[in-house]
Structures are given as structure tokens and as C-alpha cells.
Protein backbone atom coordinates (compact mmCIF):
# COMPACT_ATOMS: atom_id res chain seq x y z
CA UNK A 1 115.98 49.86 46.94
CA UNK A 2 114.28 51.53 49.57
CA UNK A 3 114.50 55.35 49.73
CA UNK A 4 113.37 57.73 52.18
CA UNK A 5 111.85 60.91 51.81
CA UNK A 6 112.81 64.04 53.85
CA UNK A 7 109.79 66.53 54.63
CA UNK A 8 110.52 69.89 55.23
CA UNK A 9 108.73 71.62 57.70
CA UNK A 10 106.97 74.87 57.00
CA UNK A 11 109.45 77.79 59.54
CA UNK A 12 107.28 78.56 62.64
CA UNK A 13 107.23 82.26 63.99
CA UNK A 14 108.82 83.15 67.09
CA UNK A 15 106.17 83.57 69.53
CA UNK A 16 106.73 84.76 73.13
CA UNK A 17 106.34 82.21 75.93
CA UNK A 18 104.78 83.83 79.01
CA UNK A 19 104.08 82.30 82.12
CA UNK A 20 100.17 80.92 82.62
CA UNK A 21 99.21 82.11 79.75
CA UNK A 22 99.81 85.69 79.64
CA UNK A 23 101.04 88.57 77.70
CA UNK A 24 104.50 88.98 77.70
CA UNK A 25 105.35 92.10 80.71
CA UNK A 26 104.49 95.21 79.77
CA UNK A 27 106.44 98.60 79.56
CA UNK A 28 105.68 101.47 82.57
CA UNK A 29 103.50 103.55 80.67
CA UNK A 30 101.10 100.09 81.37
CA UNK A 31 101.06 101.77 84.62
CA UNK A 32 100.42 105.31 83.72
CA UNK A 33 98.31 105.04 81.08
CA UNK A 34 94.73 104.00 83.10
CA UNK A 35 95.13 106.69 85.68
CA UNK A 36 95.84 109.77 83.36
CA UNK A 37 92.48 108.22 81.72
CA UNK A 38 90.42 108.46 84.44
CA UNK A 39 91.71 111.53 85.81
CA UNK A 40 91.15 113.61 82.36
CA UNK A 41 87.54 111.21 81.69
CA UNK A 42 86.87 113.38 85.18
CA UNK A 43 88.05 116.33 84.41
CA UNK A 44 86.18 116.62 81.13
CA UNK A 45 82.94 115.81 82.68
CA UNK A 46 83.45 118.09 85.55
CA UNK A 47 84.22 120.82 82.82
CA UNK A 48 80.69 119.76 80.78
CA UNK A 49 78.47 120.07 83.91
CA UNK A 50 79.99 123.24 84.64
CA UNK A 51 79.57 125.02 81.60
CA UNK A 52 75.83 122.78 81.19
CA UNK A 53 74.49 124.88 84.31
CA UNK A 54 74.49 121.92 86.26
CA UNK A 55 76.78 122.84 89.07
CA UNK A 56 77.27 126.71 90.21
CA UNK A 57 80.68 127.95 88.83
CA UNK A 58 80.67 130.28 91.53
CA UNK A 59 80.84 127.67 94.54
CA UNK A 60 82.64 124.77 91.83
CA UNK A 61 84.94 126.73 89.09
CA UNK A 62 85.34 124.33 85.73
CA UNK A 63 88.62 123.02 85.42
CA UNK A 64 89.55 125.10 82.61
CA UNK A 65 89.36 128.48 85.37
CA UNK A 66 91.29 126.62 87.74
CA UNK A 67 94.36 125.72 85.11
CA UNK A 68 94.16 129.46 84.31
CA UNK A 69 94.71 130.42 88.02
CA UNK A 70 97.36 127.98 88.39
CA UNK A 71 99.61 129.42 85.21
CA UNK A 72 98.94 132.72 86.65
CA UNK A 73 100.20 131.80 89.79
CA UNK A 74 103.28 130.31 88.81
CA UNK A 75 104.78 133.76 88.28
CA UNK A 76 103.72 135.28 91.77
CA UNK A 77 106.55 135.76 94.38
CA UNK A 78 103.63 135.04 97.07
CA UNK A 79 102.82 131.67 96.06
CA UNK A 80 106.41 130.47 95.69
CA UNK A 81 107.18 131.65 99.46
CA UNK A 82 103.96 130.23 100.38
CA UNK A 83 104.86 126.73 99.09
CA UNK A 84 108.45 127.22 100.47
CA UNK A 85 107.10 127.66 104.20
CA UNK A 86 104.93 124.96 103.93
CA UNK A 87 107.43 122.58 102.58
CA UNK A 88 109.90 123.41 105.06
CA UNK A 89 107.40 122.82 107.72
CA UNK A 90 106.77 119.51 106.27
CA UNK A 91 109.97 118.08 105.37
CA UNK A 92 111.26 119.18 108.78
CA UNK A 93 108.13 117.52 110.65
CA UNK A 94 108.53 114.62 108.54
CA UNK A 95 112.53 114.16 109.15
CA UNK A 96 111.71 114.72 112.92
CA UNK A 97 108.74 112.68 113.43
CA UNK A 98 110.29 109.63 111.39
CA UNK A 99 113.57 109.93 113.51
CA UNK A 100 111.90 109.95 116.65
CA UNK A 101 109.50 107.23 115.39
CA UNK A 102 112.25 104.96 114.57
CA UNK A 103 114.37 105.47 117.84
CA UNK A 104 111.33 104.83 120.31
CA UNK A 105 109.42 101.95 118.02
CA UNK A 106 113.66 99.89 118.04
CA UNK A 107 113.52 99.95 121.93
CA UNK A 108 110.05 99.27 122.58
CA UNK A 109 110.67 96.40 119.98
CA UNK A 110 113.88 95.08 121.30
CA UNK A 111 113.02 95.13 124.97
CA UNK A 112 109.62 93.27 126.20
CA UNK A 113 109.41 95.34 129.63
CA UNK A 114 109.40 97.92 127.88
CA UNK A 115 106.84 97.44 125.26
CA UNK A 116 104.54 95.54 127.97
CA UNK A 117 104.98 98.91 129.85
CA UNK A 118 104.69 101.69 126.95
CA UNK A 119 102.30 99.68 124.36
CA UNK A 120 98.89 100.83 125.58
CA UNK A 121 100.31 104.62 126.15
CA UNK A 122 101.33 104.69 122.34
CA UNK A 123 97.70 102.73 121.41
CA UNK A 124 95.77 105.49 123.15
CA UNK A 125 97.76 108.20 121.84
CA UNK A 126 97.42 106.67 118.38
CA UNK A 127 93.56 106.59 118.85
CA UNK A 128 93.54 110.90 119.81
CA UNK A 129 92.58 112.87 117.05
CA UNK A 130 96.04 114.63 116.41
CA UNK A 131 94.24 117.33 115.07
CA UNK A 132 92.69 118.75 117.92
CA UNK A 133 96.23 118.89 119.25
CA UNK A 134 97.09 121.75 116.91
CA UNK A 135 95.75 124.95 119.21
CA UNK A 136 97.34 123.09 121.83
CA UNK A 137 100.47 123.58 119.87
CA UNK A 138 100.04 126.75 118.73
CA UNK A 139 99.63 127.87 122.64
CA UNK A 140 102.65 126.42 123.43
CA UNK A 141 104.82 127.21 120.62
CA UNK A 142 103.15 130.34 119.11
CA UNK A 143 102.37 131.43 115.41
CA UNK A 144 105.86 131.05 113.85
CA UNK A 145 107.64 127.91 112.79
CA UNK A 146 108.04 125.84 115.03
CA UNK A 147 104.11 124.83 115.63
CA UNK A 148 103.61 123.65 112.61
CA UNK A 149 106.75 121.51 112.37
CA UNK A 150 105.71 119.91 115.69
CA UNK A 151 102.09 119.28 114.48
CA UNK A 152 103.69 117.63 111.25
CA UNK A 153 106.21 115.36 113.32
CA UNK A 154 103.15 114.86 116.03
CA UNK A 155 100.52 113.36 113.34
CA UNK A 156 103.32 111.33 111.07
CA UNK A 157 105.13 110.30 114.44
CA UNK A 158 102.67 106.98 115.27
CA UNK A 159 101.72 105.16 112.11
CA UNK A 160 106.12 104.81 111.56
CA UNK A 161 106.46 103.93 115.22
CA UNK A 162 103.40 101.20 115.08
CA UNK A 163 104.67 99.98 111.95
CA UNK A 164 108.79 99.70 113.65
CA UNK A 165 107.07 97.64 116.26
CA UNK A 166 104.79 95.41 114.44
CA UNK A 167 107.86 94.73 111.47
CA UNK A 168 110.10 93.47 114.77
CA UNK A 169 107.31 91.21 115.61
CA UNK A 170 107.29 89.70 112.71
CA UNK A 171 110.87 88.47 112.41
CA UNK A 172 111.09 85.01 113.18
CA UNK A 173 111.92 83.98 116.59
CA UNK A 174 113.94 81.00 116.32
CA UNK A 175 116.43 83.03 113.82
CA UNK A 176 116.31 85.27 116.80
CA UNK A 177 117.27 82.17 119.25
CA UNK A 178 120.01 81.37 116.60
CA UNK A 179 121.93 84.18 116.39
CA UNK A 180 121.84 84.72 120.62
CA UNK A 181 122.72 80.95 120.86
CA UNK A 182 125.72 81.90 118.52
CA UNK A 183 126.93 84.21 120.83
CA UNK A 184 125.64 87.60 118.69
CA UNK A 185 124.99 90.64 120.79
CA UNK A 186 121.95 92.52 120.66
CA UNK A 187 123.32 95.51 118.07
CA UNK A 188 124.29 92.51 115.72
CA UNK A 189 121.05 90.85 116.28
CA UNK A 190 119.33 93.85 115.37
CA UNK A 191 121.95 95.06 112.20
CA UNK A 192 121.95 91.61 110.74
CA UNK A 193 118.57 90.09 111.38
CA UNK A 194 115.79 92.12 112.40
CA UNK A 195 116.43 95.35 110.38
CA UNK A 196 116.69 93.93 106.98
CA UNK A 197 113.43 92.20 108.08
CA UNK A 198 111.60 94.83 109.50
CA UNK A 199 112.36 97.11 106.61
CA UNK A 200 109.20 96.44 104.36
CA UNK A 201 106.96 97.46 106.99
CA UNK A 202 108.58 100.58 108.21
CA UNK A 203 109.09 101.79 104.68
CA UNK A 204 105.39 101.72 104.39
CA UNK A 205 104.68 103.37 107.64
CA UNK A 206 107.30 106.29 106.18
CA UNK A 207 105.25 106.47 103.42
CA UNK A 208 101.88 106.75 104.90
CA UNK A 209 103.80 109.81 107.34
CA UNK A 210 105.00 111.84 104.60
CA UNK A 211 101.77 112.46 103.21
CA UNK A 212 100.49 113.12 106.70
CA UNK A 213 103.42 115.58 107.83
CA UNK A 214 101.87 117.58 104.84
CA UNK A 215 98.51 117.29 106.11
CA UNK A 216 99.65 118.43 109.30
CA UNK A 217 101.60 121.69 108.46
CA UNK A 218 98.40 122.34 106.59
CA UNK A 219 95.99 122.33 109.42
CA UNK A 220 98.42 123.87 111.55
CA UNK A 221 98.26 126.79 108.92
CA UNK A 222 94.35 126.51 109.09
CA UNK A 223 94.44 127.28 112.76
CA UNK A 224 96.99 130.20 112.91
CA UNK A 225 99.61 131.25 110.61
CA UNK A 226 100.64 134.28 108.90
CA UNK A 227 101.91 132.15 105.98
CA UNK A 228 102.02 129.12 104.13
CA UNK A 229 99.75 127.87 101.20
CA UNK A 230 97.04 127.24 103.72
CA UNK A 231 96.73 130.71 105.25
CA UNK A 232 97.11 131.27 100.88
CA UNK A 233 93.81 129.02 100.57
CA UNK A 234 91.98 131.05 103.18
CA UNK A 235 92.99 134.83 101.89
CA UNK A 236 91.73 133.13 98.35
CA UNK A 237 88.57 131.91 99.94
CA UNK A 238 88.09 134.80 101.77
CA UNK A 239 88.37 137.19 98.43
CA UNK A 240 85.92 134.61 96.85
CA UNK A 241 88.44 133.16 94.83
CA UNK A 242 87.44 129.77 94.16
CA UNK A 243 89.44 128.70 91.17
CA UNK A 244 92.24 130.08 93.10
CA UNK A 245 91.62 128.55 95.93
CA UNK A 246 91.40 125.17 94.17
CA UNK A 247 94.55 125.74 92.30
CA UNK A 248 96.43 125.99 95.11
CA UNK A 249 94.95 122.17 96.11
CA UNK A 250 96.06 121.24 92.94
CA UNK A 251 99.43 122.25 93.72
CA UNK A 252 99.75 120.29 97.53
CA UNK A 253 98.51 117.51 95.35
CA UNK A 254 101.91 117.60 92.90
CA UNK A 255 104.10 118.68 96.07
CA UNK A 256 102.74 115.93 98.01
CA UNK A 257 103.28 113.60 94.94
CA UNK A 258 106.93 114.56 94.72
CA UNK A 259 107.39 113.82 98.35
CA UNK A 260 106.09 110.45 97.83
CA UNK A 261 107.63 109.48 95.24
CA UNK A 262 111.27 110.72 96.41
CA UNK A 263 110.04 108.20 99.74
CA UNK A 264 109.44 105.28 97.17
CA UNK A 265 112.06 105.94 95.33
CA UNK A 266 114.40 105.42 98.52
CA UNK A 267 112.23 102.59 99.12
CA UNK A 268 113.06 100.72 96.35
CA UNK A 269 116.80 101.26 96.58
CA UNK A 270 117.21 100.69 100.13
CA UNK A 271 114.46 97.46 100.29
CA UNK A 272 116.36 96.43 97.30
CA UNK A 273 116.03 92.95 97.47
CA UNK A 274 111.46 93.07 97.66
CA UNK A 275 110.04 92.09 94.15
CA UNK A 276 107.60 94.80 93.70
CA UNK A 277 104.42 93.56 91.72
């Protein structure tokens, strides 16, 4: 009589299977986490070697005086119309500059002639420093407004064009030859084909120009205004306030950071379809 024995195995713990070898995905704080480090690692040892004697408090305030000037200006009516000038300007440039960027960079892309005929035009301009454009600009279009929207659109205005140009170049030719062989006009070609591929690269170009339509309203302010937070920076500078003066950085930093983030944000909705790593 033969019997057979039945061995019960020992229960195994789930474990989570991850691809190569590595730790299963982690949440977005993963992301946020190394950053904050190194920016408050920074911030503490910029704090030490002011308060150590090591670096002049008068030419480079600790951090601490600069958060105090910041909280303090939160409340003053000057600083809030300051940053609403400046983020008109820019938001305006930007819209403009992208717009125009867009229109000019589809027809130079669609049509050969005319890119053979425009290309080294929008190469050279793309080599001039934009900035030296700005007295130019305020010259033309005075001290109000309007220069320093035209100096934002002017210096975000060529990396969104370049980019337009060089994401239709990269769209494969033979789909192009496909869809004309089918009989699809040029508007279809363009709406079903090249603009879904083109999008990745022009979404980085916009980007790239809003960052720079904020530089731009800035140094516009630098040159001549009668407000904005850059003519705010110089009146701080000028009444040797330093910590002041920096907080006011600090807070372009977090307005530019909003901006981009809105951009990437759109990015990501409208590019739906790119795996982002």
C-alpha cells in the first residue's frame, strides 16, 4: 500500500515585482524632497557665515533679514502694484511674443522658399544680444507700458520660433508624402500630422520664453521705468536696503515659478499623450 505524503509549503510574503530590479515607483514628494534639501542645506550655511563674520552683512544680509523684509513687505500697497506692473508686462510680452512666434515659425516651416529666404535673418537676429535692444525700445515707445511689453515679447519671441521650425523638421517626411499622395491639403497636413508632432518641441521653447518674458520686463525696468519691482530693486538699493532688495529677488523667483509651472501644467494636458520620466 503505497501512500503519499502531501508537504505543505511555508506562505510566502507578497513582495513587489519591479522592473530591472528596482524599487517599486515612488510618490511626488520623491521629487520634492532633494531640492527643498539642498536649498535649506544652503540657506543654513549662508545664515552661519553671515552671522560667523565671514561675509559682510552689509553687502550679503543672512537669510533670516531677508525673510523678515519679505513678511514685511507682504502688507505694503507698493510692492503689490509693483509686482502687478511687472506681471502684466510679462504675461502680455509672453502672450504676444509666443503668438507671433508661432504664426511666423508655421510658415517658415511649411513653405521651403520661404525658410531658404528668412532662415539666416531669424539666425542673426537670434545671435543679437536682445538686451541692448531695450533703450532702443524705450526711444521708440517711451517710459510707460508698452516698452517693456515689447522687450518681453522681443527676447521670448526667437527661442519659440526656432523651436516651431526645428519640431516641423523633425516630422517624418514620408508621412508627409502620405498624406499629400492621399489627396490631404496643406491645413490637414499640418492639423493632423505635423502639429501633434511638433508639439514637444514648441512646448519647450514656450517654456524657456516665459521665464525670459520675465527677464525682459525686468531689464526693461532697469533701463527706465517709473514702476515695477525692478525700478522697486533699485529705490531699495539705492536706500541701502540690501535684505530688501534681495527679498524682492526672492519674490520674481516664486512669480516666475508660478508662471512656469501654469506653462507645464498646460504642457502636460495638451502634450497629453508624452510619458514624462
Amino acid at each position: 500500500m503505497s501512500t503519499s505524503t502531501a508537504h505543505k509549503m511555508p506562505p510566502t510574503r507578497k513582495t513587489t515585482v519591479t522592473k530591472a530590479g528596482r524599487p517599486a515607483r515612488r510618490g511626488p514628494w520623491a521629487k520634492v524632497w532633494p531640492p527643498v534639501l539642498v536649498i535649506v542645506v544652503f540657506l543654513l550655511l549662508w545664515e552661519l557665515a553671515c552671522r560667523a563674520g565671514l561675509v559682510n552683512e552689509i553687502i550679503v544680509p543672512p537669510p533670516s533679514d531677508v525673510a523678515v523684509s519679505f513678511v514685511s513687505m507682504l502688507d505694503k500697497a507698493y510692492f503689490w502694484e509693483a509686482t502687478w506692473v511687472t506681471m502684466a508686462e510679462t504675461i502680455a510680452g509672453f502672450l504676444i511674443g509666443v503668438v507671433l512666434a508661432w504664426a511666423i515659425g508655421t510658415a517658415l516651416g511649411m513653405y521651403d522658399w520661404a525658410k531658404t529666404a528668412f532662415y539666416p535673418i531669424v539666425v542673426g537676429f537670434q545671435i543679437t544680444p536682445r538686451v541692448a535692444l531695450a533703450p532702443l525700445f524705450l526711444t521708440w515707445f517711451g517710459f510707460g507700458l508698452t516698452s517693456k511689453v515689447v522687450m518681453a515679447a522681443t527676447i521670448c519671441f526667437f527661442p519659440v520660433l526656432l523651436n516651431v521650425m526645428v519640431g516641423m523638421d523633425t516630422v517624418d517626411r514620408n508621412a508627409r508624402t502620405l498624406m499629400r499622395s492621399l489627396g490631404a491639403s496643406r491645413w490637414e497636413e499640418y492639423r493632423k500630422l505635423v502639429l501633434p508632432s511638433s508639439l514637444p518641441l514648441i512646448f519647450a521653447g514656450i517654456k524657456n520664453a516665459i521665464t525670459l518674458a520675465l527677464i525682459g520686463a525686468i531689464v526693461a525696468e532697469f533701463v527706465g521705468a517709473s514702476r515695477g519691482m525692478g525700478v522697486l530693486i533699485k529705490s531699495l538699493n539705492f536706500q541701502l536696503d540690501v535684505a530688501g532688495g534681495f527679498a524682492v529677488i526672492v519674490a520674481l523667483m516664486i512669480f516666475g515659478l508660478i508662471l512656469y509651472w501654469i506653462v507645464e501644467y498646460i504642457d502636460s494636458k495638451v502634450v497629453f499623450w508624452r510619458s514624462h520620466s
